[in-house]
PDB file of N, CA and C in Angstrom:
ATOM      1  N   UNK A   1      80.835  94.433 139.829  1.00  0.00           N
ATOM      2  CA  UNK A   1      81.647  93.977 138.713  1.00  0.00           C
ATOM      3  C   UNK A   1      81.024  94.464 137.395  1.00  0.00           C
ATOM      4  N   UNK A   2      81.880  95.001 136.829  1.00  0.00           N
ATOM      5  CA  UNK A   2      81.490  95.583 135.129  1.00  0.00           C
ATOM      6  C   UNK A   2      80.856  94.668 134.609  1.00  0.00           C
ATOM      7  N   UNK A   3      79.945  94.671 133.537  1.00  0.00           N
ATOM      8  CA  UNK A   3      79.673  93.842 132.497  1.00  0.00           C
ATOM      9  C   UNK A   3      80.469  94.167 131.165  1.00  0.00           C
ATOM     10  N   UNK A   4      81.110  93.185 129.999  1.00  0.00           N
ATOM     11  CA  UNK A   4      81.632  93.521 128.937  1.00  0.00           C
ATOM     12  C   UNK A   4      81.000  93.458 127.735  1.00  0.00           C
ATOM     13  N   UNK A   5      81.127  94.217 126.933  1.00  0.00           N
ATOM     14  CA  UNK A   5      80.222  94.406 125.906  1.00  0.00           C
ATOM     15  C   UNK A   5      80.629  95.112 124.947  1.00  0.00           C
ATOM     16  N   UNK A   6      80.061  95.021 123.402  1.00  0.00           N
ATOM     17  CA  UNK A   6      80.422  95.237 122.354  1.00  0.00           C
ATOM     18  C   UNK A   6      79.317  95.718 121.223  1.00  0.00           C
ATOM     19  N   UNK A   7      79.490  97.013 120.884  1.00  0.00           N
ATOM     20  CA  UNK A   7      77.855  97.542 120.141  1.00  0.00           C
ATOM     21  C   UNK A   7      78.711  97.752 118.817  1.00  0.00           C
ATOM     22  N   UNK A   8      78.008  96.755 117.674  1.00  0.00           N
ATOM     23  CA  UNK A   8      78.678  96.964 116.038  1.00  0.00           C
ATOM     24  C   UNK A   8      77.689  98.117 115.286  1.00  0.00           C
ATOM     25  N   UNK A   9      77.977  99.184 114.436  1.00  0.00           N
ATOM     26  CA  UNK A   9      77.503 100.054 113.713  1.00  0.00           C
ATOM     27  C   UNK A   9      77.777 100.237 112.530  1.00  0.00           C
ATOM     28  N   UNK A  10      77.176 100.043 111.441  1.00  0.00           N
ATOM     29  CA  UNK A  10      78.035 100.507 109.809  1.00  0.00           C
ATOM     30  C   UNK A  10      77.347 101.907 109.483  1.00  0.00           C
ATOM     31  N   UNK A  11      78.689 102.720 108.759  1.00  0.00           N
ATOM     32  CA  UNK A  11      78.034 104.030 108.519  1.00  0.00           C
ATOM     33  C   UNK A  11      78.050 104.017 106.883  1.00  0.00           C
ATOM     34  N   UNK A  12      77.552 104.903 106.178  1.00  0.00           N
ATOM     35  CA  UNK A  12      78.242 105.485 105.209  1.00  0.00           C
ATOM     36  C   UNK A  12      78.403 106.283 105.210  1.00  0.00           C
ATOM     37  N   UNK A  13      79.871 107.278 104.521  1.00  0.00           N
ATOM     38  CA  UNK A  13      80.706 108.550 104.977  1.00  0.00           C
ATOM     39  C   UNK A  13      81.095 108.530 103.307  1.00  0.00           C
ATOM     40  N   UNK A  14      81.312 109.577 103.112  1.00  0.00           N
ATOM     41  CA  UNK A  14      82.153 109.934 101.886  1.00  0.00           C
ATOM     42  C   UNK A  14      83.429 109.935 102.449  1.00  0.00           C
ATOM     43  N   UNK A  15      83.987 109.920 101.304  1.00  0.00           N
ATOM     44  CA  UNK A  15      85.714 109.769 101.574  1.00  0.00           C
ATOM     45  C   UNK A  15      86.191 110.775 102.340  1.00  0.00           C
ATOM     46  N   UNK A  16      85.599 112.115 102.261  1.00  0.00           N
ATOM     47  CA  UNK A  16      86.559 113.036 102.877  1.00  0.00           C
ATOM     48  C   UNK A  16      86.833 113.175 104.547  1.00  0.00           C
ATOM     49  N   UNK A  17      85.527 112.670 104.744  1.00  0.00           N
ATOM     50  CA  UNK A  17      84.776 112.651 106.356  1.00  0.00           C
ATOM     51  C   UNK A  17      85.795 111.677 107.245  1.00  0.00           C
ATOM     52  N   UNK A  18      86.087 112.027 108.134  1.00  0.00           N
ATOM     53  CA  UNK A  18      87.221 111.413 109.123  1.00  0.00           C
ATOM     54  C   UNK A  18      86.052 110.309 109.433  1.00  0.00           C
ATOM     55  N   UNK A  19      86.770 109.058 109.497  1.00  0.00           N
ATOM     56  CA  UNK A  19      86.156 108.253 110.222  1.00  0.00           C
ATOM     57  C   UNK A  19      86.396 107.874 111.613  1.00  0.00           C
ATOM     58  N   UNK A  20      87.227 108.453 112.105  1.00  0.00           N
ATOM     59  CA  UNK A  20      87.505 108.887 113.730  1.00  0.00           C
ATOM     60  C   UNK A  20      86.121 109.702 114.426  1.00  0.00           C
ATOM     61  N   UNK A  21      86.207 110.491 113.243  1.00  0.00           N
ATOM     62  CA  UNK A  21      84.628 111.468 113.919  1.00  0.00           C
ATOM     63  C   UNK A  21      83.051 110.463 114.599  1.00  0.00           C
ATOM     64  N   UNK A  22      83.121 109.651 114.069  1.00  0.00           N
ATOM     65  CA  UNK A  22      81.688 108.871 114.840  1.00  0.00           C
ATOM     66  C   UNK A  22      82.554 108.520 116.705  1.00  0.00           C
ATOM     67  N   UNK A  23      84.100 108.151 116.363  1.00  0.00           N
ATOM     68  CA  UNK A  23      84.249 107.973 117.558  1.00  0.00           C
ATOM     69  C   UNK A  23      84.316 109.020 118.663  1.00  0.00           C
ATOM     70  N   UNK A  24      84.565 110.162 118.499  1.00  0.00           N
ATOM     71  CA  UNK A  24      84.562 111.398 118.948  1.00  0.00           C
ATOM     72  C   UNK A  24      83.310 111.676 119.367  1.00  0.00           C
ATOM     73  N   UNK A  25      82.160 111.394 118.578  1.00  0.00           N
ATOM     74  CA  UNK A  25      81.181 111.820 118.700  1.00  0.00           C
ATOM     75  C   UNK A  25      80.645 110.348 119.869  1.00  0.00           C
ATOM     76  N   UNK A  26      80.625 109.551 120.123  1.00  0.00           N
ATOM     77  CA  UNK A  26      81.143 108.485 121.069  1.00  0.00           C
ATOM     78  C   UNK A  26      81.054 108.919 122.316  1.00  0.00           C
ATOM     79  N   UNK A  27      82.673 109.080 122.262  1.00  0.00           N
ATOM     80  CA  UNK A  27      83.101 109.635 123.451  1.00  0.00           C
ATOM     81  C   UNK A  27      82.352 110.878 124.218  1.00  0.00           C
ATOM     82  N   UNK A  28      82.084 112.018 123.184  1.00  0.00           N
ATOM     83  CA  UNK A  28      81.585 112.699 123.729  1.00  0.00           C
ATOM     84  C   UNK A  28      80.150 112.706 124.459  1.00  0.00           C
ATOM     85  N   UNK A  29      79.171 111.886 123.608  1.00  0.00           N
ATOM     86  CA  UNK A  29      78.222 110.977 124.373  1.00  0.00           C
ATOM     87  C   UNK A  29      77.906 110.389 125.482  1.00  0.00           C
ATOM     88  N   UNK A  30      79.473 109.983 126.033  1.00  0.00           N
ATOM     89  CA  UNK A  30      79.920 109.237 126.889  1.00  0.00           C
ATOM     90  C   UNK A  30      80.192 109.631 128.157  1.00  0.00           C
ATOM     91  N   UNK A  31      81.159 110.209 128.266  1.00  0.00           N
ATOM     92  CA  UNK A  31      81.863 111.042 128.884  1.00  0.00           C
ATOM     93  C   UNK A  31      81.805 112.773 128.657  1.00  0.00           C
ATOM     94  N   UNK A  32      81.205 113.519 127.879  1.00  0.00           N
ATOM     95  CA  UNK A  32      81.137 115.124 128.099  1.00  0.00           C
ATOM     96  C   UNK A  32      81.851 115.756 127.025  1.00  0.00           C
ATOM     97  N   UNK A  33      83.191 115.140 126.721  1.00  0.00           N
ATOM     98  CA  UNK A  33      83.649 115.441 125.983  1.00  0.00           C
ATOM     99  C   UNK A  33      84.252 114.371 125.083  1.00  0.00           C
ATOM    100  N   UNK A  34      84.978 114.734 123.730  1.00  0.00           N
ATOM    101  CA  UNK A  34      85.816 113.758 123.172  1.00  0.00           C
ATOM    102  C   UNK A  34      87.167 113.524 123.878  1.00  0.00           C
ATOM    103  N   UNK A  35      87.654 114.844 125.015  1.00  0.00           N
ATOM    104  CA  UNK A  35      89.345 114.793 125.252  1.00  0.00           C
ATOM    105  C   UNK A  35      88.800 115.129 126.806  1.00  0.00           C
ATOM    106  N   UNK A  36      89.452 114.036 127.647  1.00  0.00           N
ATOM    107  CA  UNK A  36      89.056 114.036 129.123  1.00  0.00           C
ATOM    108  C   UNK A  36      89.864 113.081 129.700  1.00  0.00           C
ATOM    109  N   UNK A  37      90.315 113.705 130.854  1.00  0.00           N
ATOM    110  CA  UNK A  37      91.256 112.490 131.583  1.00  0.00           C
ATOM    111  C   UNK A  37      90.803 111.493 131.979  1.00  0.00           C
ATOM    112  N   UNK A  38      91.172 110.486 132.237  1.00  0.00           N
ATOM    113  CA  UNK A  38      90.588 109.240 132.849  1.00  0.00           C
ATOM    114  C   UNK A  38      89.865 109.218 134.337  1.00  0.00           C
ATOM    115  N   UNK A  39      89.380 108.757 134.738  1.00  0.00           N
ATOM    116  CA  UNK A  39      88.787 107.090 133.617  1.00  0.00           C
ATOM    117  C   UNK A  39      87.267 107.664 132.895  1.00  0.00           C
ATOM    118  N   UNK A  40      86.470 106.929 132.036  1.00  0.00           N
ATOM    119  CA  UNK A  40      85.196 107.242 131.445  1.00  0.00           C
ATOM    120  C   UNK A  40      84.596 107.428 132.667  1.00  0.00           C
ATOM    121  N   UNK A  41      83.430 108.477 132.969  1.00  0.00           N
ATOM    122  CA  UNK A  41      82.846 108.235 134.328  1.00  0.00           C
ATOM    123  C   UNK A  41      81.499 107.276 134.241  1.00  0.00           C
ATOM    124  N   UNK A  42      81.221 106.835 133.155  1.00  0.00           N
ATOM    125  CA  UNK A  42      80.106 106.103 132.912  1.00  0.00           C
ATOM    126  C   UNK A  42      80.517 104.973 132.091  1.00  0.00           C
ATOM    127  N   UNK A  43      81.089 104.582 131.314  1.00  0.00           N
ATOM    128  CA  UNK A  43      81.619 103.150 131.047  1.00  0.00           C
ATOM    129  C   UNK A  43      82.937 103.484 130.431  1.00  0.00           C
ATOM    130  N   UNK A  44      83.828 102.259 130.399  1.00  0.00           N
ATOM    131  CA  UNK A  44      85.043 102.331 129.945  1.00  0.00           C
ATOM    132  C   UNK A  44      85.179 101.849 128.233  1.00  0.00           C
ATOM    133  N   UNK A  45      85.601 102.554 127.357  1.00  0.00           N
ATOM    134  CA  UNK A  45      85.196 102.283 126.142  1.00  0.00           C
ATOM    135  C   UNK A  45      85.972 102.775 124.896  1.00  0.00           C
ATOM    136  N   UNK A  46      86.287 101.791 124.308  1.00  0.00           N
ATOM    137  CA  UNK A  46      87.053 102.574 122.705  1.00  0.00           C
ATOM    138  C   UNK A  46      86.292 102.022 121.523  1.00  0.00           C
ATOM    139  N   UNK A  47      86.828 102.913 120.952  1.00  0.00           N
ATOM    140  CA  UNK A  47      85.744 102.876 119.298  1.00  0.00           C
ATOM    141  C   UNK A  47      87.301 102.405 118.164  1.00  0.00           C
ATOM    142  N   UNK A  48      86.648 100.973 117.855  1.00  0.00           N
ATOM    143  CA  UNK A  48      87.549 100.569 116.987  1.00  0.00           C
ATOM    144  C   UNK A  48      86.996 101.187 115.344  1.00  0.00           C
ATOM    145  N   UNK A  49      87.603 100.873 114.106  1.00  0.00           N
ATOM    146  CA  UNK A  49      86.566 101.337 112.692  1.00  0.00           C
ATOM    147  C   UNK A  49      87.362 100.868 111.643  1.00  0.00           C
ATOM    148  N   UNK A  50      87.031 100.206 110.606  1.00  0.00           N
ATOM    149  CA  UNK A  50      87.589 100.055 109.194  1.00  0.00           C
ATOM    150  C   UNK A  50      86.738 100.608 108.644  1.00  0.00           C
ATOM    151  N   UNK A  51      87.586 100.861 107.243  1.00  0.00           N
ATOM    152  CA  UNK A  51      86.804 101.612 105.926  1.00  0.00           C
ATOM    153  C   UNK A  51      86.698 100.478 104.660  1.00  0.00           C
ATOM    154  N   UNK A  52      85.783 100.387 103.605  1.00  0.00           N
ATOM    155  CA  UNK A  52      86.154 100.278 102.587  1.00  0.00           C
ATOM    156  C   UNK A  52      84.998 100.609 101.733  1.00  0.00           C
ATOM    157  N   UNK A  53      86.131 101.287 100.931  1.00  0.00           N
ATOM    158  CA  UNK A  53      85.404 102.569 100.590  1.00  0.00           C
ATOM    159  C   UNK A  53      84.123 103.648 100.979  1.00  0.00           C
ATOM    160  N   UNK A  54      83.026 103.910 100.551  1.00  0.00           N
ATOM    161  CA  UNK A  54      82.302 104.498 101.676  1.00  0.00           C
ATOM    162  C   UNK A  54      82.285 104.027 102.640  1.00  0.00           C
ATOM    163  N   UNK A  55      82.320 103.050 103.159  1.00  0.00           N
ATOM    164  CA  UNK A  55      81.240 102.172 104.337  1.00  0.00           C
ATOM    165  C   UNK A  55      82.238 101.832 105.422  1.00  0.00           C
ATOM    166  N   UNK A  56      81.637 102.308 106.928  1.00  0.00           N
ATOM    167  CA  UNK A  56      82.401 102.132 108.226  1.00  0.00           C
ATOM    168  C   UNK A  56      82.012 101.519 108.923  1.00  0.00           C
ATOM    169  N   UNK A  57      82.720 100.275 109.639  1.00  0.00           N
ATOM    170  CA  UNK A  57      82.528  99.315 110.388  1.00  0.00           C
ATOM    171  C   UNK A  57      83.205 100.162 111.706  1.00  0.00           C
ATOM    172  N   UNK A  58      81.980 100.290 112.757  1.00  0.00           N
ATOM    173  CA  UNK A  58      82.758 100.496 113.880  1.00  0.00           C
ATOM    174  C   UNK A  58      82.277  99.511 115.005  1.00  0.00           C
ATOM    175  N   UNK A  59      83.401  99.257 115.857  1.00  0.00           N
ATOM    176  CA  UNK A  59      83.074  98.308 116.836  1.00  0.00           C
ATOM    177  C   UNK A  59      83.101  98.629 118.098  1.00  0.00           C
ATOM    178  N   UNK A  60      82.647  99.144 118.846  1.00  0.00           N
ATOM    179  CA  UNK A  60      82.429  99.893 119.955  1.00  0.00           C
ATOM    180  C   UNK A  60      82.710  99.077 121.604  1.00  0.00           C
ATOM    181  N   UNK A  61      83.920  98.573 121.749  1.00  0.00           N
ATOM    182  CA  UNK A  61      84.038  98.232 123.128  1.00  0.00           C
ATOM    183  C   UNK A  61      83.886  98.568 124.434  1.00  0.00           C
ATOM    184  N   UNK A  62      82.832  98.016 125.508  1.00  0.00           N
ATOM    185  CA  UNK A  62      82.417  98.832 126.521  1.00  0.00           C
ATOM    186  C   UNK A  62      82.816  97.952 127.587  1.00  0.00           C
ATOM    187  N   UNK A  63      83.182  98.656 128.544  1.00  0.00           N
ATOM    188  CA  UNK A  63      82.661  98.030 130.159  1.00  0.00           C
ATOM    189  C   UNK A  63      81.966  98.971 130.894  1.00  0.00           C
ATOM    190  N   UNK A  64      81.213  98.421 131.771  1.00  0.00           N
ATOM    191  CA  UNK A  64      80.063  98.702 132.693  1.00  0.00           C
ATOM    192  C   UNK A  64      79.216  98.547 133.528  1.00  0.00           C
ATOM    193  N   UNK A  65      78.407  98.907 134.535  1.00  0.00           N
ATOM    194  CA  UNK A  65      77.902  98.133 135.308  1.00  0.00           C
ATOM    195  C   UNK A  65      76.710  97.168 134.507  1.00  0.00           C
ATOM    196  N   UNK A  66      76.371  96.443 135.142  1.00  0.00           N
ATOM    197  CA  UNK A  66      74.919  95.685 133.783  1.00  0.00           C
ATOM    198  C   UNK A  66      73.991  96.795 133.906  1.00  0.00           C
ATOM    199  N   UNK A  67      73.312  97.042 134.503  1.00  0.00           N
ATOM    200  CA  UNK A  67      72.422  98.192 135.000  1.00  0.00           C
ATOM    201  C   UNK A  67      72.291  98.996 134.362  1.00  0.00           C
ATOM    202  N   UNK A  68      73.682 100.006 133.568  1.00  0.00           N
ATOM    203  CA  UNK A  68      74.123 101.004 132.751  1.00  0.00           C
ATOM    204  C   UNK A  68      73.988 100.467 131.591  1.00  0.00           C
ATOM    205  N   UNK A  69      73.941  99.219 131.076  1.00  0.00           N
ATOM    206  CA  UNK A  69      74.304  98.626 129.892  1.00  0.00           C
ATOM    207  C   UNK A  69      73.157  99.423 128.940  1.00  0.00           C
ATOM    208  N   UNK A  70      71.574  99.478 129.167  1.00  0.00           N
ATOM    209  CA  UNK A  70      71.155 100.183 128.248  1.00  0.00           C
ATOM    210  C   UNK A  70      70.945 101.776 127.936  1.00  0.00           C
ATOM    211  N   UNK A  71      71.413 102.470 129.094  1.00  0.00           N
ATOM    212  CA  UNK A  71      72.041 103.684 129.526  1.00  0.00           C
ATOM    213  C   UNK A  71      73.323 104.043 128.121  1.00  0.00           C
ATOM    214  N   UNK A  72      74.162 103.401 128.298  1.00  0.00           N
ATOM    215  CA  UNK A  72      75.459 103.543 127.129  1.00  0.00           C
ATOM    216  C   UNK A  72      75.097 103.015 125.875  1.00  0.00           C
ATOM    217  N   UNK A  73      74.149 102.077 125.678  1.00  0.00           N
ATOM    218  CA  UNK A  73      74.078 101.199 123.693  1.00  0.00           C
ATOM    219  C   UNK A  73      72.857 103.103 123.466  1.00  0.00           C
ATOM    220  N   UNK A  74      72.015 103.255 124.484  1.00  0.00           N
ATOM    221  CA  UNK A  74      71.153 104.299 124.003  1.00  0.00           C
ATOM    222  C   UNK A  74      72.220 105.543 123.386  1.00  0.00           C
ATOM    223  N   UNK A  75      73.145 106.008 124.476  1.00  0.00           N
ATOM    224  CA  UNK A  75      74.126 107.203 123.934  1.00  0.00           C
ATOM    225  C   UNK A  75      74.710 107.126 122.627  1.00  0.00           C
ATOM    226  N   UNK A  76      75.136 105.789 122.718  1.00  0.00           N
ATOM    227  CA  UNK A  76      75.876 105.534 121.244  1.00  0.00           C
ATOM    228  C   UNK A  76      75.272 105.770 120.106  1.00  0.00           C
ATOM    229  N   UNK A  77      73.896 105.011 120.363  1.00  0.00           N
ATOM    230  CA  UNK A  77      73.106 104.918 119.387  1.00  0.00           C
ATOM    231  C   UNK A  77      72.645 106.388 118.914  1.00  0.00           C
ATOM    232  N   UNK A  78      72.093 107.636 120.005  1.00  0.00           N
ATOM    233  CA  UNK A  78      72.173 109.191 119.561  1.00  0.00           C
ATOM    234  C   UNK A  78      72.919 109.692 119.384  1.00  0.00           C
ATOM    235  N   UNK A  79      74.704 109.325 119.916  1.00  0.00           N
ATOM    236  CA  UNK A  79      75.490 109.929 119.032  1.00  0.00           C
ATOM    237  C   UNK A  79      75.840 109.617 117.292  1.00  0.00           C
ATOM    238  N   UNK A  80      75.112 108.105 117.446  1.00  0.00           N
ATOM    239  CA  UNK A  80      75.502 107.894 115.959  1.00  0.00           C
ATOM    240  C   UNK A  80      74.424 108.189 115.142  1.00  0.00           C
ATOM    241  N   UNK A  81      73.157 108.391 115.554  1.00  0.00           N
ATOM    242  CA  UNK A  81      71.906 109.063 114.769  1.00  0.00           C
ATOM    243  C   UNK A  81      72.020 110.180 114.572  1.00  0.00           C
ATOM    244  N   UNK A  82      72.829 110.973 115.001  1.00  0.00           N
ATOM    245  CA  UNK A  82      73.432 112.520 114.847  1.00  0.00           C
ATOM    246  C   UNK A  82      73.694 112.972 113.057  1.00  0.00           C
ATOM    247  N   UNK A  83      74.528 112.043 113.145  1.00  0.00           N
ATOM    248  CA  UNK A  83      74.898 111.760 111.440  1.00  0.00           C
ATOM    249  C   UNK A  83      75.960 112.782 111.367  1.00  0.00           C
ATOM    250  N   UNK A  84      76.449 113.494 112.354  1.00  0.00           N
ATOM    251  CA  UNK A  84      77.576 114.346 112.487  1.00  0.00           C
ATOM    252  C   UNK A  84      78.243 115.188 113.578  1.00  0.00           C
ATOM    253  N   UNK A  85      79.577 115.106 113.246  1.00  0.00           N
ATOM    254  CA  UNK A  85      80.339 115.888 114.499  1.00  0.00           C
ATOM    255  C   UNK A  85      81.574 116.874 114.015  1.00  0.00           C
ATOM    256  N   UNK A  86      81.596 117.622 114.850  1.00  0.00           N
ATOM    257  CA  UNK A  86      82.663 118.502 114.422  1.00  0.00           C
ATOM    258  C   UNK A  86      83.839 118.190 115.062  1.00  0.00           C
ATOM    259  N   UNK A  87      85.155 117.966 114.061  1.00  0.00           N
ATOM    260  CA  UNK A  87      86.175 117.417 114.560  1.00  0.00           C
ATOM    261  C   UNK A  87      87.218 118.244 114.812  1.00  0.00           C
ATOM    262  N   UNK A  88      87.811 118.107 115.771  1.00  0.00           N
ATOM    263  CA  UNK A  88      88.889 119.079 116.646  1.00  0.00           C
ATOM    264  C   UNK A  88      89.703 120.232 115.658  1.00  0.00           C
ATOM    265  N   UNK A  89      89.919 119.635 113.937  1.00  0.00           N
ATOM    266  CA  UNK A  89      90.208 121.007 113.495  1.00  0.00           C
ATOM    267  C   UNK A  89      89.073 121.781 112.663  1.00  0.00           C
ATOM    268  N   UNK A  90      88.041 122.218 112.911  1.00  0.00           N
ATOM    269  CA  UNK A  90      86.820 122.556 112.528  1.00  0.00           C
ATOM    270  C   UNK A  90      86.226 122.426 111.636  1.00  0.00           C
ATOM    271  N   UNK A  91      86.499 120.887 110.791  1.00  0.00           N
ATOM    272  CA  UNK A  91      85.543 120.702 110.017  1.00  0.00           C
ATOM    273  C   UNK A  91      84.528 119.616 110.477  1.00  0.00           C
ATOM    274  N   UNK A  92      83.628 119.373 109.739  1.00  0.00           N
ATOM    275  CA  UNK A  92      82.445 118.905 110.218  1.00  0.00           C
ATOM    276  C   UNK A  92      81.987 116.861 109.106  1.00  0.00           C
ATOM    277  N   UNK A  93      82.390 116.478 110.075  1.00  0.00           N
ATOM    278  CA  UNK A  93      82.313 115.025 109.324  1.00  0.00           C
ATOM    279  C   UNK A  93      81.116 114.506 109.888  1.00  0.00           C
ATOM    280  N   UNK A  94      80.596 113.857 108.515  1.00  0.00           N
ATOM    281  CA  UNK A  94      79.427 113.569 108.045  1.00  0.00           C
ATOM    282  C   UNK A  94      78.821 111.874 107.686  1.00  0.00           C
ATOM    283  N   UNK A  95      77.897 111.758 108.388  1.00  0.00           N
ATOM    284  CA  UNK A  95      77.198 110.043 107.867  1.00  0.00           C
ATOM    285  C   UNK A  95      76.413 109.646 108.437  1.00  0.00           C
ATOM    286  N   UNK A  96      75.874 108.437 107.394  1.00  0.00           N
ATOM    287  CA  UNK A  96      74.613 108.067 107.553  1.00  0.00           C
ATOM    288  C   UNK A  96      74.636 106.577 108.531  1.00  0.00           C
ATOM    289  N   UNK A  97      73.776 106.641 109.224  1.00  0.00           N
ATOM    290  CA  UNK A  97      74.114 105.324 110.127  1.00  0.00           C
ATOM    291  C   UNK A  97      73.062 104.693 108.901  1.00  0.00           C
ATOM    292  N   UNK A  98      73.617 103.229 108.830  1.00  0.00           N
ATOM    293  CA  UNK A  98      72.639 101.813 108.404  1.00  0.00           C
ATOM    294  C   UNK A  98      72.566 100.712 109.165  1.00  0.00           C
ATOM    295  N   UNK A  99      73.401 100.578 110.193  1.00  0.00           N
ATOM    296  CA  UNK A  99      72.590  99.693 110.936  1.00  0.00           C
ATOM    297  C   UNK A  99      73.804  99.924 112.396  1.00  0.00           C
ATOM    298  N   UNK A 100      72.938  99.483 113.354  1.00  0.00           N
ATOM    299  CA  UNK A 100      73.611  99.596 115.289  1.00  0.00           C
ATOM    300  C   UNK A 100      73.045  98.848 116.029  1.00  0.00           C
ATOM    301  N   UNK A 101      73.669  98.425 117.165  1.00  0.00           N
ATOM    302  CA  UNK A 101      73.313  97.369 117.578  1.00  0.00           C
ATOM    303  C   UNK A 101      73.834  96.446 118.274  1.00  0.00           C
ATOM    304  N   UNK A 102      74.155  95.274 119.448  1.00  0.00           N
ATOM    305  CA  UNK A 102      74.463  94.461 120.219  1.00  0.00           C
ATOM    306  C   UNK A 102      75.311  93.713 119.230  1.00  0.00           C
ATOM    307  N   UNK A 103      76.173  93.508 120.111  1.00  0.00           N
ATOM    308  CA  UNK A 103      76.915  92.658 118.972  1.00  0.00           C
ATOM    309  C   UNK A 103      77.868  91.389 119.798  1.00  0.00           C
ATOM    310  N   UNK A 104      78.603  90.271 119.605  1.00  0.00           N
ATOM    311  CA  UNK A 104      78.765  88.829 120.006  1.00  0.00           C
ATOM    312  C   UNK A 104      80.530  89.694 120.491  1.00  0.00           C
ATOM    313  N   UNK A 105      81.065  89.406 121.588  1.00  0.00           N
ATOM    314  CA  UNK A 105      82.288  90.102 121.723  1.00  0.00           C
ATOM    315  C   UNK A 105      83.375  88.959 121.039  1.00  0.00           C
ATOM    316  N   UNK A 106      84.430  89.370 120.140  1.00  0.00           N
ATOM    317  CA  UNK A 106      85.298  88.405 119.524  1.00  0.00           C
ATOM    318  C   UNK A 106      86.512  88.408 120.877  1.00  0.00           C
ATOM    319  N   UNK A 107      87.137  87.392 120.860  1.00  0.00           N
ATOM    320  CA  UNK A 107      88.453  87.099 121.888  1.00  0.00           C
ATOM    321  C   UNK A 107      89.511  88.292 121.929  1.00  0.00           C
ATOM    322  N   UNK A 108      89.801  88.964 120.572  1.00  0.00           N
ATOM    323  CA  UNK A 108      90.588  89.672 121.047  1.00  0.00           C
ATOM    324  C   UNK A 108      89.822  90.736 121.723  1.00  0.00           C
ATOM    325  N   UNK A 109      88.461  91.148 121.439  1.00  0.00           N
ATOM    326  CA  UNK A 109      87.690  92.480 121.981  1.00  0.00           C
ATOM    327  C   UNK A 109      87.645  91.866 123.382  1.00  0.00           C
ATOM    328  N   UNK A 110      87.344  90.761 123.942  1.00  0.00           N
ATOM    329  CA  UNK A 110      87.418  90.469 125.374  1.00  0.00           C
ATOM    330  C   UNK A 110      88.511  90.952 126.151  1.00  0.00           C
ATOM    331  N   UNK A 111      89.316  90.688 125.313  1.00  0.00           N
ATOM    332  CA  UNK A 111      90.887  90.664 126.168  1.00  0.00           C
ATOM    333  C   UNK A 111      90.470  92.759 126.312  1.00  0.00           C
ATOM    334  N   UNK A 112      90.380  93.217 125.216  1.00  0.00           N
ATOM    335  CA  UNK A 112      90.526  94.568 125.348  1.00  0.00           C
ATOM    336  C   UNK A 112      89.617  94.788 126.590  1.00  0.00           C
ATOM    337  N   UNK A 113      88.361  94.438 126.272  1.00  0.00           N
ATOM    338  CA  UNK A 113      87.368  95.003 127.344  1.00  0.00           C
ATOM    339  C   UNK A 113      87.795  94.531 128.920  1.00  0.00           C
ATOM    340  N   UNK A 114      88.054  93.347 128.631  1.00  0.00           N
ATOM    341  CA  UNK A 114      89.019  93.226 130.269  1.00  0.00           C
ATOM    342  C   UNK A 114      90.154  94.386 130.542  1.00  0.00           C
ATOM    343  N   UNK A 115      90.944  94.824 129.948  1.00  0.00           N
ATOM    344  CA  UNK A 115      92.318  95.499 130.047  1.00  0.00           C
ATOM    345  C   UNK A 115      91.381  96.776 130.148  1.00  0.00           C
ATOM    346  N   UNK A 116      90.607  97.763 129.522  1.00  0.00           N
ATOM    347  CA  UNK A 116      89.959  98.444 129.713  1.00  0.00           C
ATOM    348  C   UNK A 116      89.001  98.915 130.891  1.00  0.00           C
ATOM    349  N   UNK A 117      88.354  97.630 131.401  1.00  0.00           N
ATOM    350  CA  UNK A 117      87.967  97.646 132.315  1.00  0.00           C
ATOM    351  C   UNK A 117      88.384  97.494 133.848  1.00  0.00           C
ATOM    352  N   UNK A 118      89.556  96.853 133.711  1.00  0.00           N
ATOM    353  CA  UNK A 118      90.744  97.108 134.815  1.00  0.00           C
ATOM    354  C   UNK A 118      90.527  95.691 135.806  1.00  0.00           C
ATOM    355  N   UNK A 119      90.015  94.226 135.146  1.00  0.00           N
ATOM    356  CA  UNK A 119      89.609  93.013 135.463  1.00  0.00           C
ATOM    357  C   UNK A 119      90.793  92.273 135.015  1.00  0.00           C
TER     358      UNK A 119
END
């Protein structure tokens, strides 16, 4: 049985920088690439994110075995120490991580990580 779980990260990005790109860079962490058919082969997972103004809240929903659990917060955590990824139309978005990390799962992220995880 998966374990469910939730890793919070704030970036700062200048305005121009996609804030999709940390999730890309995520995925690709994750799974090999950013664009891959299903399912994740190592945890099941979406990258939620608000902006305001510089600063990105991303919330990183996972399922997984427990076992894997520090296997996937580690990936995340080097894809987001990267501080950049190149996004599918070739420019290159940019930021600074300030803080990553374990985070308390809220009810609606449960419900996701259940539906995600296929529980």
């Amino acid at each position: 049985m998966n374990g469910l779980y939730v890793h919070a990260a704030t970036l700062l990005m200048e305005g121009a920088a996609d804030p999709a790109a940390p999730g890309a860079a995520i995925t690709t962490a994750l799974c090999g690439n950013w664009e891959h058919p299903p399912p994740c082969p190592l945890a099941a997972h979406h990258t939620g994110w608000s902006r305001e103004g510089d600063s990105v809240s991303l919330r990183i929903v996972f399922a997984t075995a427990p076992a894997s659990e520090p296997e996937v917060r580690r990936l995340i955590a080097s894809a987001l120490t990267a501080g950049a990824f190149d996004t599918p139309d070739g420019t290159t978005s940019r930021w600074k991580l300030l803080t990553s990390g374990p985070a308390e799962l809220s009810i609606e992220e449960l419900q996701h990580a259940e539906r995600i995880s296929g529980t």
